[in-house]
C-alpha atoms as a PDB file:
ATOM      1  CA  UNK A   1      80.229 105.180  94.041  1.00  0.00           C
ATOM      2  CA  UNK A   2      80.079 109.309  93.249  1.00  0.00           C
ATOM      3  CA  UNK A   3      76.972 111.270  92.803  1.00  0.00           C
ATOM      4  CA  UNK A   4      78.491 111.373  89.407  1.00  0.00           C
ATOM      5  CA  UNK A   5      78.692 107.633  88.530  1.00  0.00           C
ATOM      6  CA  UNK A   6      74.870 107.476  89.779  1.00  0.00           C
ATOM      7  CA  UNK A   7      73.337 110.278  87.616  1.00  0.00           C
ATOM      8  CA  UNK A   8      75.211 109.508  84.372  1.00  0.00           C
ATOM      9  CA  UNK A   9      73.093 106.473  84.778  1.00  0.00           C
ATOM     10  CA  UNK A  10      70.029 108.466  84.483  1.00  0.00           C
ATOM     11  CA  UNK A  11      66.300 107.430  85.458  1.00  0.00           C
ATOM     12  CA  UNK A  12      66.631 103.906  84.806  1.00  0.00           C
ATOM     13  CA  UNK A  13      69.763 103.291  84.228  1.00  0.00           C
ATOM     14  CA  UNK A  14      72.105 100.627  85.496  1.00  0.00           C
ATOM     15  CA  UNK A  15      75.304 100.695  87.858  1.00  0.00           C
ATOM     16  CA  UNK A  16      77.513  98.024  88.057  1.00  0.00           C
ATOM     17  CA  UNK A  17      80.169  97.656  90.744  1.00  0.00           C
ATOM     18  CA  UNK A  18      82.460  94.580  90.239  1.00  0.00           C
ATOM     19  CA  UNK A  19      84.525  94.387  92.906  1.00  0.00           C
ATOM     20  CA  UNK A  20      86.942  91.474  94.050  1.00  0.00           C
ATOM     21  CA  UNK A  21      88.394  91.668  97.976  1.00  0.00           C
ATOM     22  CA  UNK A  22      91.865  90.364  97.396  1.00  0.00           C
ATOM     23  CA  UNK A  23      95.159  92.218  96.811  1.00  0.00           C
ATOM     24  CA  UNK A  24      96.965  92.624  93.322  1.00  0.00           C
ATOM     25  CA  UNK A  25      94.257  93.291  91.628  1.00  0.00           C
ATOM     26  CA  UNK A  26      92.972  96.809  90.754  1.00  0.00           C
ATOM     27  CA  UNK A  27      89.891  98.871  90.094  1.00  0.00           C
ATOM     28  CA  UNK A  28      86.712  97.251  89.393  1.00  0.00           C
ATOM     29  CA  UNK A  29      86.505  94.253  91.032  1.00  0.00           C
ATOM     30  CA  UNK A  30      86.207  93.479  94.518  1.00  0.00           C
ATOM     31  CA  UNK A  31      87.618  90.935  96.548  1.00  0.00           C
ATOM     32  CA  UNK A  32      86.717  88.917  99.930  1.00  0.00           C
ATOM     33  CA  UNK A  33      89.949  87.505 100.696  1.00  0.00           C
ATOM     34  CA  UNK A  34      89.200  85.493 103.595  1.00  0.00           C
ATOM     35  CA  UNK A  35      88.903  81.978 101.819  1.00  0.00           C
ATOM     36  CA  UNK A  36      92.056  82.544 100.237  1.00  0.00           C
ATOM     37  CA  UNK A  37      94.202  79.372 100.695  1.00  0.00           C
ATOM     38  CA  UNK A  38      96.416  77.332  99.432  1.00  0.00           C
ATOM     39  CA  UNK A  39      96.090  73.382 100.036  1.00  0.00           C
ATOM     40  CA  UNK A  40      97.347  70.922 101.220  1.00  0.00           C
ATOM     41  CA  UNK A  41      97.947  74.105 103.884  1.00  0.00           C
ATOM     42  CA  UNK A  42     100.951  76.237 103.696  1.00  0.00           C
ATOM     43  CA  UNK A  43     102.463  77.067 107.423  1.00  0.00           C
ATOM     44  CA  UNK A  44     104.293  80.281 106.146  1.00  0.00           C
ATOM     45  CA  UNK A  45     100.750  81.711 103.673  1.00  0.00           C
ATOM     46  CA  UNK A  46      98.770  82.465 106.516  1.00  0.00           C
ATOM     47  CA  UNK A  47     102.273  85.131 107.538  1.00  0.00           C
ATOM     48  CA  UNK A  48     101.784  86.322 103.641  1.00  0.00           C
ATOM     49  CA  UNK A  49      98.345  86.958 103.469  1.00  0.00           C
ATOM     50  CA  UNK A  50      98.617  88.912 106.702  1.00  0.00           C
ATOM     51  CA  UNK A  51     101.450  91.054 104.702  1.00  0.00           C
ATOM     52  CA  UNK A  52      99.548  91.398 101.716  1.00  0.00           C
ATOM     53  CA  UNK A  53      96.512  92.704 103.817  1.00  0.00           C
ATOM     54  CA  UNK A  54      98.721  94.968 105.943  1.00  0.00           C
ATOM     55  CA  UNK A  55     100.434  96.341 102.804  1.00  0.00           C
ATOM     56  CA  UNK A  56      96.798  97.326 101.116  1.00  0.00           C
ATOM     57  CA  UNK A  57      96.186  98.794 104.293  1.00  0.00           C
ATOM     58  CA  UNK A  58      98.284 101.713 103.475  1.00  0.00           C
ATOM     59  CA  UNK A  59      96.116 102.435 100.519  1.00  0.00           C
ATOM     60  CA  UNK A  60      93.008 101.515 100.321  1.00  0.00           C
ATOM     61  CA  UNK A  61      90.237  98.474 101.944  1.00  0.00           C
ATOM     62  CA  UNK A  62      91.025  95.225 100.434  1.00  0.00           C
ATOM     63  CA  UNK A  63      88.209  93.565 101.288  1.00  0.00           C
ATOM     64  CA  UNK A  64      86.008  96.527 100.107  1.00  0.00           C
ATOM     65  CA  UNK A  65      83.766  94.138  98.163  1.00  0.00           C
ATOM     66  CA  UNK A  66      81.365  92.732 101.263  1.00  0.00           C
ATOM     67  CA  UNK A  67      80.282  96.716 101.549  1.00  0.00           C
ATOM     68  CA  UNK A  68      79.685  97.174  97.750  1.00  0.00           C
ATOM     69  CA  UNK A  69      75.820  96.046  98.311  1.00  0.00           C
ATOM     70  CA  UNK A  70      75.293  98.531 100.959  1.00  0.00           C
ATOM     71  CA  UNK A  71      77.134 101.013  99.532  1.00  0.00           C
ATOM     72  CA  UNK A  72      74.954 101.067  96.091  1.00  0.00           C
ATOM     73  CA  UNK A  73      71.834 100.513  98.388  1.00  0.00           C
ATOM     74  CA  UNK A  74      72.635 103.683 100.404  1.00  0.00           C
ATOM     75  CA  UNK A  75      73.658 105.663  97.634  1.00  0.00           C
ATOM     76  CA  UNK A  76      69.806 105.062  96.816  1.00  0.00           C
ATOM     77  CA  UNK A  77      70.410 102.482  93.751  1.00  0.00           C
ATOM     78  CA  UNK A  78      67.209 100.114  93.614  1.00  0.00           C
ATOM     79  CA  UNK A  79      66.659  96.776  92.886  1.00  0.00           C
ATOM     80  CA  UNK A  80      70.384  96.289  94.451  1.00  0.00           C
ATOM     81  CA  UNK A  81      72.065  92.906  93.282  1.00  0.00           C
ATOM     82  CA  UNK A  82      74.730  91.156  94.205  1.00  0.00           C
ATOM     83  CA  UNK A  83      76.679  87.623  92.539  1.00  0.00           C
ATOM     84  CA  UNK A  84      79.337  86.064  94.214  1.00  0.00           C
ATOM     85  CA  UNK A  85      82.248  83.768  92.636  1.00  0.00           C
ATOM     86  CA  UNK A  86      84.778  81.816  94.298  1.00  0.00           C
ATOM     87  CA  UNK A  87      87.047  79.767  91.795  1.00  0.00           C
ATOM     88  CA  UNK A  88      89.942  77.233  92.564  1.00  0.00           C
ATOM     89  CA  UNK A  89      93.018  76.677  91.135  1.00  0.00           C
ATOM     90  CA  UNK A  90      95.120  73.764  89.898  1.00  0.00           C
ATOM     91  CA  UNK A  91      97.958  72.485  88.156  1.00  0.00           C
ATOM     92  CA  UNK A  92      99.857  75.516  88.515  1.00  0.00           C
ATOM     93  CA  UNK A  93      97.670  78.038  86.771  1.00  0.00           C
ATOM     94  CA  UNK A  94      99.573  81.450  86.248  1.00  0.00           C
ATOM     95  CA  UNK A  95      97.024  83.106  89.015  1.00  0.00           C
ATOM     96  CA  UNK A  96      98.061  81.061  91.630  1.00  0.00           C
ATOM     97  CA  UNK A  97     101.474  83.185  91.809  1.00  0.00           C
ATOM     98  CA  UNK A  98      99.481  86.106  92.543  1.00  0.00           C
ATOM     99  CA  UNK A  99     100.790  86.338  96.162  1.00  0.00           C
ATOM    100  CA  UNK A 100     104.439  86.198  94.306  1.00  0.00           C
ATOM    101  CA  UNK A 101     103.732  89.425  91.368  1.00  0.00           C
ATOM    102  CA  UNK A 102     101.926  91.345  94.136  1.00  0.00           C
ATOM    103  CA  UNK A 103     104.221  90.810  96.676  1.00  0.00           C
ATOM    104  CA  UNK A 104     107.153  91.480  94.430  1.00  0.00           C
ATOM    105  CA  UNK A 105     105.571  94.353  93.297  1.00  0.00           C
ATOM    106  CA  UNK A 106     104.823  96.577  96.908  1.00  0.00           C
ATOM    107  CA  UNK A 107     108.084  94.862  98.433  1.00  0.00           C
ATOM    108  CA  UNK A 108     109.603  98.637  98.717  1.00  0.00           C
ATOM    109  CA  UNK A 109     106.299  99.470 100.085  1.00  0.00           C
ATOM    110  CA  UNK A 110     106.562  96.286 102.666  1.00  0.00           C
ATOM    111  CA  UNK A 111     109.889  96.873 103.563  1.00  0.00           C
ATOM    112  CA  UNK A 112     109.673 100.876 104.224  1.00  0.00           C
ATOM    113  CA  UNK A 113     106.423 100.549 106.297  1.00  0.00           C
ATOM    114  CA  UNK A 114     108.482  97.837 108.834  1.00  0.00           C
ATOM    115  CA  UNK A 115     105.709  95.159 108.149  1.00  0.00           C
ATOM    116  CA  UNK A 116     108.207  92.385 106.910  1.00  0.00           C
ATOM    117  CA  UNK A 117     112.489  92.462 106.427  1.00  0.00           C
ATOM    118  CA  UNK A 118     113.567  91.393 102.648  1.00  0.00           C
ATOM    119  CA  UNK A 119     114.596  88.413 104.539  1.00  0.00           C
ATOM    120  CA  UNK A 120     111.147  87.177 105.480  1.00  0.00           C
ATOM    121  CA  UNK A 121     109.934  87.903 102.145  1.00  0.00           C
ATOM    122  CA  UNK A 122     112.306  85.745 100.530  1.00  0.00           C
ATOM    123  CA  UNK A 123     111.339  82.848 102.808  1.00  0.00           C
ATOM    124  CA  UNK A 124     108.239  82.942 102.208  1.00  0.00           C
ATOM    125  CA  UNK A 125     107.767  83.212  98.505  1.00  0.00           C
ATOM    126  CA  UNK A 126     110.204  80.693  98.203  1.00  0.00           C
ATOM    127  CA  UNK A 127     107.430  78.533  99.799  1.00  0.00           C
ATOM    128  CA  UNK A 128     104.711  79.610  97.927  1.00  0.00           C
ATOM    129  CA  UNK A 129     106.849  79.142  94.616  1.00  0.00           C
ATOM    130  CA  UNK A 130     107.529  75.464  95.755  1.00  0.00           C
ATOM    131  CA  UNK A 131     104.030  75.464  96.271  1.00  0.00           C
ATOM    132  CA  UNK A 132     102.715  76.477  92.935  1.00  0.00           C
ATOM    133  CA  UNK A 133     105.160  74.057  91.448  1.00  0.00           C
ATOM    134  CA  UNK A 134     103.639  71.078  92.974  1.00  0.00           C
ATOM    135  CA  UNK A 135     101.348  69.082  91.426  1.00  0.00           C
ATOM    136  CA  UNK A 136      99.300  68.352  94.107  1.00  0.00           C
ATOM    137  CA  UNK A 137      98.643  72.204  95.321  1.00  0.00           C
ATOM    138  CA  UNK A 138      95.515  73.783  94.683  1.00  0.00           C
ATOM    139  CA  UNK A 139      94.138  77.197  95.797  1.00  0.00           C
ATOM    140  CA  UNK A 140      90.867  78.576  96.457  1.00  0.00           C
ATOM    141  CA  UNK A 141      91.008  81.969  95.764  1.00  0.00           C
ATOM    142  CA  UNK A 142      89.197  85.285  96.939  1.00  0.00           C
ATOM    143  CA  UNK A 143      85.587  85.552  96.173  1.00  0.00           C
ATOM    144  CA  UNK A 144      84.504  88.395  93.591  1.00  0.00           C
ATOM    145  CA  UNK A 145      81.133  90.220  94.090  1.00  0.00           C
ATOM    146  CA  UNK A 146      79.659  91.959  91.886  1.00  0.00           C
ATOM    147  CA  UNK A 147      76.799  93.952  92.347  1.00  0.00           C
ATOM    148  CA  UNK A 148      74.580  95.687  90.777  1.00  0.00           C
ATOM    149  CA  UNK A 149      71.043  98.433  90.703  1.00  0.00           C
ATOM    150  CA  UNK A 150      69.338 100.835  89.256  1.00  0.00           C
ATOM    151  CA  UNK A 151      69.449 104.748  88.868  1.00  0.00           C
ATOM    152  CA  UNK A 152      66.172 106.520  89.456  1.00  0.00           C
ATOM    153  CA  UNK A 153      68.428 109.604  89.025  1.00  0.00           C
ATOM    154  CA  UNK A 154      66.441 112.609  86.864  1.00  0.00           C
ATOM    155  CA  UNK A 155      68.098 115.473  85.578  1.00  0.00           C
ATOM    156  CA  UNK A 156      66.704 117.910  88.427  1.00  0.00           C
ATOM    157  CA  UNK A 157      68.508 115.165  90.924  1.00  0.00           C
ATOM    158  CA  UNK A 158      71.837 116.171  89.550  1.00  0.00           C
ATOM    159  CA  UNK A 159      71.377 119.667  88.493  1.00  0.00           C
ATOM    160  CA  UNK A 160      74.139 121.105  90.852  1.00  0.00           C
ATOM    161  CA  UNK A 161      76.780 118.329  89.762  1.00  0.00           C
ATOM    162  CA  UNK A 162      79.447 119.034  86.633  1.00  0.00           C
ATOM    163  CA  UNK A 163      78.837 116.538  84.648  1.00  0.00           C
ATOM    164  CA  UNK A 164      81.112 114.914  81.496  1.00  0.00           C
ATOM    165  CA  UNK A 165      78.757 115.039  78.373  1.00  0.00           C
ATOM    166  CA  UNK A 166      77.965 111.568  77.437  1.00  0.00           C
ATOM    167  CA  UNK A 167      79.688 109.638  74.972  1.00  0.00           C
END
């Protein structure tokens, strides 16, 4: 969160942070990927996950969302909140191929970096397509936080910052 985001919310204003710790998805959610699993358990996703984790590596945390609490917190928010979700998965709902479009979609990335040959890659989402396909596969996916607090920001708190106009 910027010194920006917090005084735009103004004395008494409200920041969000929705955050989901899991890869493939962007922006403002946050993920905790650590429950992520497919079941009846997959011998080759535990190999994936620890690509997909290694591949957000290079950019960014991917399990930023157990911080987001403290982060809002420190950045002197009050009256911090925080939700948590977990959801599962069944009868092969269009999410549950999220390891495949992700995957798919930083294999270049993957490849270049040296943390998995094309050939691994295409062993393993085989599985997880066979996977999805089944009928008797279900996932439990990351958990999404989303927390939330309030700005006691004044105007003479953000005097020195360059702020947008509001809209």
């Amino acid at each position: 969160m910027s010194a920006w985001d917090y005084c735009r919310a103004g004395s008494g204003g409200r920041v969000v942070g929705i955050d989901v710790e899991a890869p493939l998805l962007a922006a403002a959610r946050t993920y905790v990927q650590e429950e992520w699993n497919f079941y009846p358990p997959s011998p080759t996703w535990p190999r994936l996950k620890q690509i997909i984790e290694a591949a957000f590596a290079l950019r960014s945390d991917i399990n930023i969302g157990r911080r987001t609490y403290g982060m809002l917190r420190r950045a002197g928010l009050e009256d911090v909140t925080i939700r948590a979700a977990v959801l599962a998965l069944q009868d092969s709902h269009p999410y549950m191929r999220l390891p495949i479009v992700g995957v798919t979609a930083m294999r270049p990335r993957i490849v270049e970096a040296g943390i998995a040959t094309d050939e691994e890659l295409d062993d393993l989402l085989t599985d997880i397509e066979r996977r999805v396909a089944d009928p008797d596969t279900f996932v439990i996916m990351f958990t999404v936080t989303q927390v939330w607090g309030a700005s006691r920001a004044t105007r003479h708190d953000c005097e020195h910052l360059t702020l947008p106009a509001r809209t």
